[in-house]
Structure formats: C-alpha cells, structure tokens
PDB file of N, CA and C in Angstrom:
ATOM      1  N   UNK A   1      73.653 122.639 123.086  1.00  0.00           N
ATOM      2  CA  UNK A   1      73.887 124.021 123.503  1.00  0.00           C
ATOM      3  C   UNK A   1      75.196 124.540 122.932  1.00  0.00           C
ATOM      4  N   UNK A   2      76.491 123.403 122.482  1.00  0.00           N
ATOM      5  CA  UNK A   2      77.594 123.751 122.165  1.00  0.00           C
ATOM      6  C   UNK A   2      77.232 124.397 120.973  1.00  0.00           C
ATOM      7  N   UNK A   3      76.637 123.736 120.108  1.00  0.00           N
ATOM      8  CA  UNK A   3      76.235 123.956 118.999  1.00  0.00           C
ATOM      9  C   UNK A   3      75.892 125.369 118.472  1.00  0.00           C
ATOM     10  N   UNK A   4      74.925 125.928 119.286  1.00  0.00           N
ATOM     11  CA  UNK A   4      74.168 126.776 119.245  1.00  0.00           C
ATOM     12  C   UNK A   4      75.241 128.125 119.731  1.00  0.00           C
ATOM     13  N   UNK A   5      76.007 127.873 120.946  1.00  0.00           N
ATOM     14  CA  UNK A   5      76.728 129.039 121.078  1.00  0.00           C
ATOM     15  C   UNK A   5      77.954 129.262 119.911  1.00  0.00           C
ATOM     16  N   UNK A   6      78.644 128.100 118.883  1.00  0.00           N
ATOM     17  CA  UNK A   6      79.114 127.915 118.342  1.00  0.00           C
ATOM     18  C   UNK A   6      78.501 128.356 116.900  1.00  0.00           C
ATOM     19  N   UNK A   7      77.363 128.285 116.617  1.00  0.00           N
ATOM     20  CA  UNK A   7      77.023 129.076 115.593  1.00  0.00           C
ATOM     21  C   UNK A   7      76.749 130.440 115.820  1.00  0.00           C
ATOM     22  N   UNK A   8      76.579 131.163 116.971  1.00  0.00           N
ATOM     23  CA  UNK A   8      76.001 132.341 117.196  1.00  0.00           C
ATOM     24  C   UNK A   8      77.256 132.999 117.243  1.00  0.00           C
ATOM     25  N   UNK A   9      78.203 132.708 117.659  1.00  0.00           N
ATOM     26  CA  UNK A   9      79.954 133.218 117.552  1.00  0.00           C
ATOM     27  C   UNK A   9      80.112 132.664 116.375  1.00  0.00           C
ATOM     28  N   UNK A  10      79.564 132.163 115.107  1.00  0.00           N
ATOM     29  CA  UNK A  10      80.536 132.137 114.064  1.00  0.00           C
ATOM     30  C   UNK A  10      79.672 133.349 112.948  1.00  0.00           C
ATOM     31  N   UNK A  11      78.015 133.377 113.526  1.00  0.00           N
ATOM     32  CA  UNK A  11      77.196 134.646 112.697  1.00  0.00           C
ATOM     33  C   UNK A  11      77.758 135.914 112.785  1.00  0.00           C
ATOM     34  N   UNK A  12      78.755 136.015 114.204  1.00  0.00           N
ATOM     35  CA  UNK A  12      78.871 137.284 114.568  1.00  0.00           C
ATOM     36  C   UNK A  12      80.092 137.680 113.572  1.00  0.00           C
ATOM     37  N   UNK A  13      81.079 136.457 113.986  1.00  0.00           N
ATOM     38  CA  UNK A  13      82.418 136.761 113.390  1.00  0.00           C
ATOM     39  C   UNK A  13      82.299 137.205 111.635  1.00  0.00           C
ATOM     40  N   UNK A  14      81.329 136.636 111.318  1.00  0.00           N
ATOM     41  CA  UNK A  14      81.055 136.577 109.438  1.00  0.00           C
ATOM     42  C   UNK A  14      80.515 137.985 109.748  1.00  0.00           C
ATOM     43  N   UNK A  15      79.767 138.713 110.263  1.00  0.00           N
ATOM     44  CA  UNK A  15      79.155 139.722 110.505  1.00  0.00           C
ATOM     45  C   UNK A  15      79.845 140.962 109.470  1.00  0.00           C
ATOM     46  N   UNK A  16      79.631 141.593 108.448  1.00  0.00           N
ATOM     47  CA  UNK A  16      80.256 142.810 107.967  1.00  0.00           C
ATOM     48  C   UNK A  16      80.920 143.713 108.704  1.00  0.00           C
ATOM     49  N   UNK A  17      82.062 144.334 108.260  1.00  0.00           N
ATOM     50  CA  UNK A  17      82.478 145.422 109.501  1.00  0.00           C
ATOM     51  C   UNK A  17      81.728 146.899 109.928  1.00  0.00           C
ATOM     52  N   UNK A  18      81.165 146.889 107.942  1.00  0.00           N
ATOM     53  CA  UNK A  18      79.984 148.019 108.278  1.00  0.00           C
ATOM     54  C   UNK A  18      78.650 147.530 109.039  1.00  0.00           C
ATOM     55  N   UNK A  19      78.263 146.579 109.015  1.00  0.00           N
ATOM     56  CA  UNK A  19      77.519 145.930 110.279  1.00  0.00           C
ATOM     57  C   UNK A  19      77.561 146.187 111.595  1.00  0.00           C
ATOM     58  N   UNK A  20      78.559 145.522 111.741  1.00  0.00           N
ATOM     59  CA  UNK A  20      79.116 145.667 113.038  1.00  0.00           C
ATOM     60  C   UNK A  20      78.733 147.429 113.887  1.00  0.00           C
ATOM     61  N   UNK A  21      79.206 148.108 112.416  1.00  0.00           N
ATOM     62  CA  UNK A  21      79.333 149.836 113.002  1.00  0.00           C
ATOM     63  C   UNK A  21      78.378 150.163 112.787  1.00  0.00           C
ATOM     64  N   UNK A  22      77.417 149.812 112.148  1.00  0.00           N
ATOM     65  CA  UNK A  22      76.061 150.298 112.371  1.00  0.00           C
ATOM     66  C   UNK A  22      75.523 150.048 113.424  1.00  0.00           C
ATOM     67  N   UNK A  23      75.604 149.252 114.195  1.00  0.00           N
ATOM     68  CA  UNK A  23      75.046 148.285 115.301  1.00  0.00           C
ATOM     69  C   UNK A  23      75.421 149.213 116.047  1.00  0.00           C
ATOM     70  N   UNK A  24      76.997 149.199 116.737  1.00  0.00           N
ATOM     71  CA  UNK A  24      77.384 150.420 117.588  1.00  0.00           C
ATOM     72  C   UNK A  24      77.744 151.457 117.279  1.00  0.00           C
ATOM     73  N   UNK A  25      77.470 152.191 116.439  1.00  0.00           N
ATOM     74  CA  UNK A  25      77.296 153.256 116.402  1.00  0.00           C
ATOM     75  C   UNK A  25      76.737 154.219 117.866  1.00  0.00           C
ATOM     76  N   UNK A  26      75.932 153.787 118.116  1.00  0.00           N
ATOM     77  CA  UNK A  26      75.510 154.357 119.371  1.00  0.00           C
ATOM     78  C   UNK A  26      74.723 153.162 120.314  1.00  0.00           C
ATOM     79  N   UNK A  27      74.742 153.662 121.784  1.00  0.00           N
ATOM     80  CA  UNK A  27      73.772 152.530 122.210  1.00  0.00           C
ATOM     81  C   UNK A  27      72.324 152.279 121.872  1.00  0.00           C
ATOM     82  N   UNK A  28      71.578 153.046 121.013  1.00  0.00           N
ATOM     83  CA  UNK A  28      70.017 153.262 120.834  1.00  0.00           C
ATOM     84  C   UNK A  28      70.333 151.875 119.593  1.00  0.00           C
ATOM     85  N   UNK A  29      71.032 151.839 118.837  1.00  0.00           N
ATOM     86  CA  UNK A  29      71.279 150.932 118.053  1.00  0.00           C
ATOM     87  C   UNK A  29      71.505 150.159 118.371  1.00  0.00           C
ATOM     88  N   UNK A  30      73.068 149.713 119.169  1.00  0.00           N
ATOM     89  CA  UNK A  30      72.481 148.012 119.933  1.00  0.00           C
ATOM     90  C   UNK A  30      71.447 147.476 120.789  1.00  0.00           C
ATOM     91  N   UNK A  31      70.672 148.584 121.423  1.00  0.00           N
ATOM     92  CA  UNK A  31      69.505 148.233 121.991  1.00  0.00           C
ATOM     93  C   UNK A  31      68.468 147.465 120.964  1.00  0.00           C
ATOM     94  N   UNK A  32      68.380 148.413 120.102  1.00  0.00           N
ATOM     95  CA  UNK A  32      67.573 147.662 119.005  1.00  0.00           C
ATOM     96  C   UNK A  32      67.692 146.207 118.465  1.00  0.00           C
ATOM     97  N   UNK A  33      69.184 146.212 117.965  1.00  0.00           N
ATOM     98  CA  UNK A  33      69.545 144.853 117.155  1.00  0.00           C
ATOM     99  C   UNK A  33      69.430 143.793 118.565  1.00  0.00           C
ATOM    100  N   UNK A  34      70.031 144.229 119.721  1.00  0.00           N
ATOM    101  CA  UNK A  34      69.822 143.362 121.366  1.00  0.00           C
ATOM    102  C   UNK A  34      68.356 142.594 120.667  1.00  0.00           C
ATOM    103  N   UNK A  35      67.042 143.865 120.946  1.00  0.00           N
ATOM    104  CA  UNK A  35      65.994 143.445 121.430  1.00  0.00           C
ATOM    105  C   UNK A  35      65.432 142.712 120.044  1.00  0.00           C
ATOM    106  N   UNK A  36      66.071 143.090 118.832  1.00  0.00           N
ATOM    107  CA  UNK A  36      65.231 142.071 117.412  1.00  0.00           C
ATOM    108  C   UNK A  36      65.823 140.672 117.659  1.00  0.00           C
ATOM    109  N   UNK A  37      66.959 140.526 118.268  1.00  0.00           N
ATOM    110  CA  UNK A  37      67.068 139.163 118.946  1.00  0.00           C
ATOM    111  C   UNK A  37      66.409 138.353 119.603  1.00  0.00           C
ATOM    112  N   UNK A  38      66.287 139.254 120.934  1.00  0.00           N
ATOM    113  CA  UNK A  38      65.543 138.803 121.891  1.00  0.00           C
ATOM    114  C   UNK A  38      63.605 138.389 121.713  1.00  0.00           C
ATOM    115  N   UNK A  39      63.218 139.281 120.475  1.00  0.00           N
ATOM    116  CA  UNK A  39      62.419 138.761 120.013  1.00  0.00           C
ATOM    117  C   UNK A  39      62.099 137.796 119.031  1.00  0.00           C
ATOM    118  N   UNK A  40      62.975 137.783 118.061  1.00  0.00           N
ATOM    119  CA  UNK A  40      63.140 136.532 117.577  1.00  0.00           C
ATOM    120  C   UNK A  40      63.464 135.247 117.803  1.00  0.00           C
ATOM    121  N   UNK A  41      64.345 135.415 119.495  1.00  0.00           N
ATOM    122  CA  UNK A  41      64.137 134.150 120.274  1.00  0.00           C
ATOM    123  C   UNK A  41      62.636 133.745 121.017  1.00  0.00           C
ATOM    124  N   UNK A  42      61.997 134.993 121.281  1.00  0.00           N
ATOM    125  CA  UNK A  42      60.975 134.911 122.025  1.00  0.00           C
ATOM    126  C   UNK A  42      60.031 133.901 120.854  1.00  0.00           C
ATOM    127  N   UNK A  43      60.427 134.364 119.991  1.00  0.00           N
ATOM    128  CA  UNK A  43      59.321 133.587 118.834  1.00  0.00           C
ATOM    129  C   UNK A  43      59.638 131.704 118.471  1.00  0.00           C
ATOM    130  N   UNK A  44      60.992 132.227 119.021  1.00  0.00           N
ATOM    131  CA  UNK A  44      61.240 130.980 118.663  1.00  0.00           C
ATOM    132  C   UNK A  44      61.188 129.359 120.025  1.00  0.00           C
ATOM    133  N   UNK A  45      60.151 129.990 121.062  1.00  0.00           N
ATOM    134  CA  UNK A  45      60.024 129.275 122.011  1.00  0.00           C
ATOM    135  C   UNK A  45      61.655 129.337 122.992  1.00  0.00           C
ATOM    136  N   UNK A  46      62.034 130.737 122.903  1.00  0.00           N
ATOM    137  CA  UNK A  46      63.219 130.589 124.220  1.00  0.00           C
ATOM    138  C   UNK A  46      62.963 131.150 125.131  1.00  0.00           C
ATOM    139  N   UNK A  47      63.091 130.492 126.345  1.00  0.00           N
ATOM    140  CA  UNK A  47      62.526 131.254 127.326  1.00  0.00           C
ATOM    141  C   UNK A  47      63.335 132.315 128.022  1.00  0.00           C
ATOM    142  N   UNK A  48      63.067 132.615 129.465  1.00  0.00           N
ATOM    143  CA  UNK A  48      64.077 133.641 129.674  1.00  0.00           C
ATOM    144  C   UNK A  48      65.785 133.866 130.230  1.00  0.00           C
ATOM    145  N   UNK A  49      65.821 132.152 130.392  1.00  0.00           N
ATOM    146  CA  UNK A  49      67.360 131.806 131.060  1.00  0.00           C
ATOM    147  C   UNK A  49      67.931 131.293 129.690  1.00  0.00           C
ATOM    148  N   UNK A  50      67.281 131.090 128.365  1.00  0.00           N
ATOM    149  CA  UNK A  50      67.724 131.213 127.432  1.00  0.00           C
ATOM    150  C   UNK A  50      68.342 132.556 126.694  1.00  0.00           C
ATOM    151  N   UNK A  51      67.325 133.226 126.662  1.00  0.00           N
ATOM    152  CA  UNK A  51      67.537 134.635 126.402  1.00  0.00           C
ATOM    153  C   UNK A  51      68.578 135.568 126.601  1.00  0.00           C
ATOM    154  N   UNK A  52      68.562 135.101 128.150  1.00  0.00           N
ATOM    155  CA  UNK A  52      70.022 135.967 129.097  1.00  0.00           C
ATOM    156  C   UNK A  52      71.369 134.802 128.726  1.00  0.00           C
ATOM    157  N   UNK A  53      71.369 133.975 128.448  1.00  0.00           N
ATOM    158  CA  UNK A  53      72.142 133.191 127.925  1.00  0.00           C
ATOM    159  C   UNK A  53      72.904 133.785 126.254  1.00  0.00           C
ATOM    160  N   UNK A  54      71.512 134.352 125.606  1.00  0.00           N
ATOM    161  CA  UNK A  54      72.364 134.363 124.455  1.00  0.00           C
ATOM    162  C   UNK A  54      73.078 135.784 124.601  1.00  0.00           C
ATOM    163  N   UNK A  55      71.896 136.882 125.779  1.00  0.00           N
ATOM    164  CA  UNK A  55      72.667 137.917 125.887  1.00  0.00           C
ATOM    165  C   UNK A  55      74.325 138.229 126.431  1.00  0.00           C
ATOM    166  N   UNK A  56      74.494 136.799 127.749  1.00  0.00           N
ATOM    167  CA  UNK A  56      76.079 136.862 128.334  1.00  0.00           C
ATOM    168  C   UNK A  56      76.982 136.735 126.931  1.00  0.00           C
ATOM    169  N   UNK A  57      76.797 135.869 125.775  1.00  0.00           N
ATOM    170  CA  UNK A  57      77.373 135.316 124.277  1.00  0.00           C
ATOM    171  C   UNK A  57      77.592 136.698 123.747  1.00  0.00           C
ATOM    172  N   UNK A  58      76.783 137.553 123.739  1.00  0.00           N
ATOM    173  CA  UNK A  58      76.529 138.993 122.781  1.00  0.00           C
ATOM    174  C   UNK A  58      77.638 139.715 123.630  1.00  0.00           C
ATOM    175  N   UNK A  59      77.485 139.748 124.824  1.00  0.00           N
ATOM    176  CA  UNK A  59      78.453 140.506 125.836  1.00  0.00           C
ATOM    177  C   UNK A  59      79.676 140.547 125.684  1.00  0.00           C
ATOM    178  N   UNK A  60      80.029 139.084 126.265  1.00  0.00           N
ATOM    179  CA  UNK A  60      81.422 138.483 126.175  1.00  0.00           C
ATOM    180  C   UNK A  60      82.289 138.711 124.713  1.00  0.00           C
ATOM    181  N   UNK A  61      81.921 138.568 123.556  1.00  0.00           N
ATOM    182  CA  UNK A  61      82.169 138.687 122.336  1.00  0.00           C
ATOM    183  C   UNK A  61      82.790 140.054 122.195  1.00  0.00           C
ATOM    184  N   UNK A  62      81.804 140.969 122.926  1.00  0.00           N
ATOM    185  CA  UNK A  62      81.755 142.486 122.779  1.00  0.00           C
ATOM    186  C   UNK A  62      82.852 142.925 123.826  1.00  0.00           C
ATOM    187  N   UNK A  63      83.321 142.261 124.338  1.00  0.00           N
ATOM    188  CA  UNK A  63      84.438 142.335 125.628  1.00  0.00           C
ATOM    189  C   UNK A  63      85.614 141.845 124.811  1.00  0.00           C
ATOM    190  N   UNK A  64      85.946 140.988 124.449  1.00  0.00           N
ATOM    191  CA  UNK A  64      86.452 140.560 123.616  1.00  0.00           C
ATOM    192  C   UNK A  64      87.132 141.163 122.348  1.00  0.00           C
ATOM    193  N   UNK A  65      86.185 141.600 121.788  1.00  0.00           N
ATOM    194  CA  UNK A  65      86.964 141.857 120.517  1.00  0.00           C
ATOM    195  C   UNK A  65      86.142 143.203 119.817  1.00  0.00           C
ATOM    196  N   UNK A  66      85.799 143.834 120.817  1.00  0.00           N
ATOM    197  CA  UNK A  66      84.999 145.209 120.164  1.00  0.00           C
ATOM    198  C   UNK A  66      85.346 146.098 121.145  1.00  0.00           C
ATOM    199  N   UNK A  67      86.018 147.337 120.263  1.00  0.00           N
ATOM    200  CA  UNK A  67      86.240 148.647 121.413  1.00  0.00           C
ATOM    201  C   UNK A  67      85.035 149.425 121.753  1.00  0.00           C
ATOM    202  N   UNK A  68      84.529 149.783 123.030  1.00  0.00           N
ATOM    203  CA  UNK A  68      83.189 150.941 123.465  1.00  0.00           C
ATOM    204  C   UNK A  68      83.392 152.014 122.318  1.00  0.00           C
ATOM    205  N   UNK A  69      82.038 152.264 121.633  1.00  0.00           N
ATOM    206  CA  UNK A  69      82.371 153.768 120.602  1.00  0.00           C
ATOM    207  C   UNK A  69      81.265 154.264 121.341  1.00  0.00           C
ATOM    208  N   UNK A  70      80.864 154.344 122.722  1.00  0.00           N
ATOM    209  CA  UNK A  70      79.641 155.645 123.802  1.00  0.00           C
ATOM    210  C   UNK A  70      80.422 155.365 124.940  1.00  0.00           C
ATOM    211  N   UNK A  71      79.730 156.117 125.770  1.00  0.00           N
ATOM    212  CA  UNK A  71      80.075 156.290 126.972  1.00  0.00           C
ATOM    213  C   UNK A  71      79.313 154.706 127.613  1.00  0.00           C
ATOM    214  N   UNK A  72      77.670 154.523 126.992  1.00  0.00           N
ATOM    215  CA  UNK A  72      76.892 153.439 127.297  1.00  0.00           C
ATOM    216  C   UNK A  72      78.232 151.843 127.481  1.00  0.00           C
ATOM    217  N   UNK A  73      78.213 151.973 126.504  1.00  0.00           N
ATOM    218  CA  UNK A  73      78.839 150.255 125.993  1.00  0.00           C
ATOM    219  C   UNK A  73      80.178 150.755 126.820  1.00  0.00           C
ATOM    220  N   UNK A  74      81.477 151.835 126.688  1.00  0.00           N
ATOM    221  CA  UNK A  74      81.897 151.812 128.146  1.00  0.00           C
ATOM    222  C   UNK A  74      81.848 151.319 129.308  1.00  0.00           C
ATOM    223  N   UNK A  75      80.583 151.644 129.974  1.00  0.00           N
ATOM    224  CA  UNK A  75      80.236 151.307 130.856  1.00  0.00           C
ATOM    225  C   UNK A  75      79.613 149.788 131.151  1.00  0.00           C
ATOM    226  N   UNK A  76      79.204 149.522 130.462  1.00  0.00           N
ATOM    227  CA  UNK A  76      79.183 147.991 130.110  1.00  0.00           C
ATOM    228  C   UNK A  76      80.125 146.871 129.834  1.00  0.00           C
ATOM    229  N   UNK A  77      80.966 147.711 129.228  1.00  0.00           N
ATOM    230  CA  UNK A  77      82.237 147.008 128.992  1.00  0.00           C
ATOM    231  C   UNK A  77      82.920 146.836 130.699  1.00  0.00           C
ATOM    232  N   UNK A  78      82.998 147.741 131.224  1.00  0.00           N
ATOM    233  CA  UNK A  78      83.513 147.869 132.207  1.00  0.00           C
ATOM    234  C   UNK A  78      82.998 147.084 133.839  1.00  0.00           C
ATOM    235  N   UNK A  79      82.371 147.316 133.514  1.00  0.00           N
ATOM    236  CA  UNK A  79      81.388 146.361 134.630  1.00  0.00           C
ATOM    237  C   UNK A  79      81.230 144.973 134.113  1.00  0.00           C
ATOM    238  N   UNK A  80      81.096 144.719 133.209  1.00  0.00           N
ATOM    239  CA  UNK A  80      81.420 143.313 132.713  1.00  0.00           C
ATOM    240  C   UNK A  80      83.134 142.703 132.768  1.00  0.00           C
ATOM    241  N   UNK A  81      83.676 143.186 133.090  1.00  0.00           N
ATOM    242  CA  UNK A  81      85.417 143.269 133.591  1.00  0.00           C
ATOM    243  C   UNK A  81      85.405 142.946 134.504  1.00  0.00           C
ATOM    244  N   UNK A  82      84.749 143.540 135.622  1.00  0.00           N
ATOM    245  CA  UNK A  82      84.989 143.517 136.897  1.00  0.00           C
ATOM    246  C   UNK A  82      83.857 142.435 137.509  1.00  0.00           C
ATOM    247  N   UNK A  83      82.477 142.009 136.868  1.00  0.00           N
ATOM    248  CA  UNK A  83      81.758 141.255 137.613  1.00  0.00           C
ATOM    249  C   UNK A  83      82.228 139.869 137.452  1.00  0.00           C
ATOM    250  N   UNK A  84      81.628 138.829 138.593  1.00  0.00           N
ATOM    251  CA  UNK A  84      82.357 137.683 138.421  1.00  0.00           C
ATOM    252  C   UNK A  84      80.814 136.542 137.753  1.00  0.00           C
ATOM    253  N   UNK A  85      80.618 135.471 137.723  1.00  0.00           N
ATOM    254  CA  UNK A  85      79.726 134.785 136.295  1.00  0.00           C
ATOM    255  C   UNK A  85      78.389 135.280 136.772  1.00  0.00           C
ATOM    256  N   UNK A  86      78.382 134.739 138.238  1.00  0.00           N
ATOM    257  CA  UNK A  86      76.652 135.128 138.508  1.00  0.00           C
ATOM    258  C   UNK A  86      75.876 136.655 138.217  1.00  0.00           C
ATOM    259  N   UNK A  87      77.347 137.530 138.927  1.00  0.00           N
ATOM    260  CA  UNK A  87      76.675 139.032 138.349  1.00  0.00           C
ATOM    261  C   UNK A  87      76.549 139.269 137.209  1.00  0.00           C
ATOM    262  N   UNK A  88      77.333 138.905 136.009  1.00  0.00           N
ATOM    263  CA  UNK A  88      77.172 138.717 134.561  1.00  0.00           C
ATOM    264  C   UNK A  88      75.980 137.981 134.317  1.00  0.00           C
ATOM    265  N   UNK A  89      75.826 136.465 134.926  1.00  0.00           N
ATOM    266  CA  UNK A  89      74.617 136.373 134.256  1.00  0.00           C
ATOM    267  C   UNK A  89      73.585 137.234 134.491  1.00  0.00           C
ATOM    268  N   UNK A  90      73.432 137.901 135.530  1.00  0.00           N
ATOM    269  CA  UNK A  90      72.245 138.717 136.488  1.00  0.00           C
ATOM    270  C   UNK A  90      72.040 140.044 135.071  1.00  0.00           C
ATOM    271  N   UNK A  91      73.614 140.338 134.954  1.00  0.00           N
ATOM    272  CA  UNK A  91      73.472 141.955 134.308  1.00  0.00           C
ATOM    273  C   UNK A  91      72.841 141.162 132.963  1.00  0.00           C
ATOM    274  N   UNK A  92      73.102 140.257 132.203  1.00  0.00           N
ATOM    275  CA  UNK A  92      72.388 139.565 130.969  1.00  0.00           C
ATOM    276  C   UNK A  92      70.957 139.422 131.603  1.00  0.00           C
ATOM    277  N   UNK A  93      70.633 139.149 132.277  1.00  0.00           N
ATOM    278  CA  UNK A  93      68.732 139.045 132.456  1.00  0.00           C
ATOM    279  C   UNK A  93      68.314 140.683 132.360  1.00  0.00           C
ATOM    280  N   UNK A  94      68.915 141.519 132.944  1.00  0.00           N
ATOM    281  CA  UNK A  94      68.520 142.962 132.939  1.00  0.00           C
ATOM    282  C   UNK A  94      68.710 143.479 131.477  1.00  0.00           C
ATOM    283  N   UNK A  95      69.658 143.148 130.668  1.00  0.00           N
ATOM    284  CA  UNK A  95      69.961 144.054 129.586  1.00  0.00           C
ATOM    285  C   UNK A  95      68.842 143.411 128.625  1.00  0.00           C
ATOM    286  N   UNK A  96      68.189 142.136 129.106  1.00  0.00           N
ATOM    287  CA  UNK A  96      67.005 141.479 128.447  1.00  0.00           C
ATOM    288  C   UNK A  96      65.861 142.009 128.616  1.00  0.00           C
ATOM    289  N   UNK A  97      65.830 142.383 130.050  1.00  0.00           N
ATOM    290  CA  UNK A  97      64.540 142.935 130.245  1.00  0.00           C
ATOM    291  C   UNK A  97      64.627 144.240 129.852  1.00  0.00           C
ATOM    292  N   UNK A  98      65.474 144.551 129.814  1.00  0.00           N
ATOM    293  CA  UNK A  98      66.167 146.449 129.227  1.00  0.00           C
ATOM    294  C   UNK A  98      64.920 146.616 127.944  1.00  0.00           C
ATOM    295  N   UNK A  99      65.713 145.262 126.614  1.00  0.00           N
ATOM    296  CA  UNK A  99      65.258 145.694 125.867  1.00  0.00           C
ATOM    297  C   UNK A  99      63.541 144.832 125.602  1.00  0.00           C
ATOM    298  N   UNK A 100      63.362 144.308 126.079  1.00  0.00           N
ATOM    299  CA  UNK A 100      61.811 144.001 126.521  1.00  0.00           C
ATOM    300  C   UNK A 100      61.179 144.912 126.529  1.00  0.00           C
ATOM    301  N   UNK A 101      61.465 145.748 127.731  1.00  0.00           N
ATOM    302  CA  UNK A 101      60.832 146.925 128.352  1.00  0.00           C
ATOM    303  C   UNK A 101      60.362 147.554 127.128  1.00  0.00           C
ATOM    304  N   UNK A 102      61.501 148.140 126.376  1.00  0.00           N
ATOM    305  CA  UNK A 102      61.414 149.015 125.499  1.00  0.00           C
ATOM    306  C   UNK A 102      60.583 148.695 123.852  1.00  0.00           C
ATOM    307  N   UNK A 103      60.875 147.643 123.972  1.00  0.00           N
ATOM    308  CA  UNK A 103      60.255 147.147 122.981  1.00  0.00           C
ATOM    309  C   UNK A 103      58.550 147.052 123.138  1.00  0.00           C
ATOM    310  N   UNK A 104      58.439 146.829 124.119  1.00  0.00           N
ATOM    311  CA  UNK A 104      56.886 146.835 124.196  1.00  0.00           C
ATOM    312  C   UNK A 104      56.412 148.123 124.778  1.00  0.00           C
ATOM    313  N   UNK A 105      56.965 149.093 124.497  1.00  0.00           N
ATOM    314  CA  UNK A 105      56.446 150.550 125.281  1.00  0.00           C
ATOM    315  C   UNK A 105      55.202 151.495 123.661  1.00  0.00           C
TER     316      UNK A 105
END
C-alpha cells in the first residue's frame, strides 16, 4: 500500500504545471479527471474503500500544496482543514460517489 500511495504522490508531483491548471481550472474539471480515476480504478479491480482511499491521497496533496482557484475546491479545501480522519475519510467516499453519480448519468 506504501508503495502505491508513494507512486501516486510521485505521478502527481511530475504532473505539468499546465496540467495541473487545466485540471483546476474549475471544479467541472476536477470532477472529471476525479472520476477518469475512479474509473480506471474501477477497472482495475479496486473496490470502494480503495477508491476513497486514493480519493483522501488526491485531497490531502490538494491541501497541501495547491491554492482553491473556485469557490468549489474552497470549500473543500476548507472543510478538509477542519475535519478530523474519519470525516475525511467519509467526505472521500462521497466525492467518489460524487463522481460515480455523474459519470454514469
């Protein structure tokens, strides 16, 4: 598992900066790149405490070392500040099913 969170923080960090700003540019865009994740884990036999797993990784990162450019990721940012691990993991199962939802609409 070290492994795995250890490569997924080193894809991000290599990540382009115009990357990066394409991604957030707005939240309709990280929803997207979120959910081509979340389906490409789905494909890849991860289930759903996996999933919300890689989403807390995507989060934390984004807490970390990325300023909110919406009001959305703001607010995300912010509530991810203040929650303590379990509500974080909780808000990572929702922002999974977020983009689930949407993806299959």
């Amino acid at each position: 598992m070290a492994n795995t969170k250890q490569q997924a923080q080193e894809k991000v960090e290599n990540m382009s900066p115009e990357k990066k700003d394409e991604i957030l540019q707005s939240f309709n865009e990280f929803e997207n790149y979120l959910g081509d994740k979340v389906k490409k884990g789905e494909k890849l036999g991860l289930g759903e405490e996996q999933l919300a797993k890689g989403a807390e990784r995507v989060a934390e990162y984004l807490k970390n070392h990325e300023d909110p450019r919406n009001s959305e990721e703001k607010l995300l940012q912010e509530m991810w500040k203040v929650a303590d691990d379990d509500e974080k993991h909780q808000m990572a199962h929702v922002l999974v099913k977020l983009v689930q939802k949407d993806g299959n609409s």
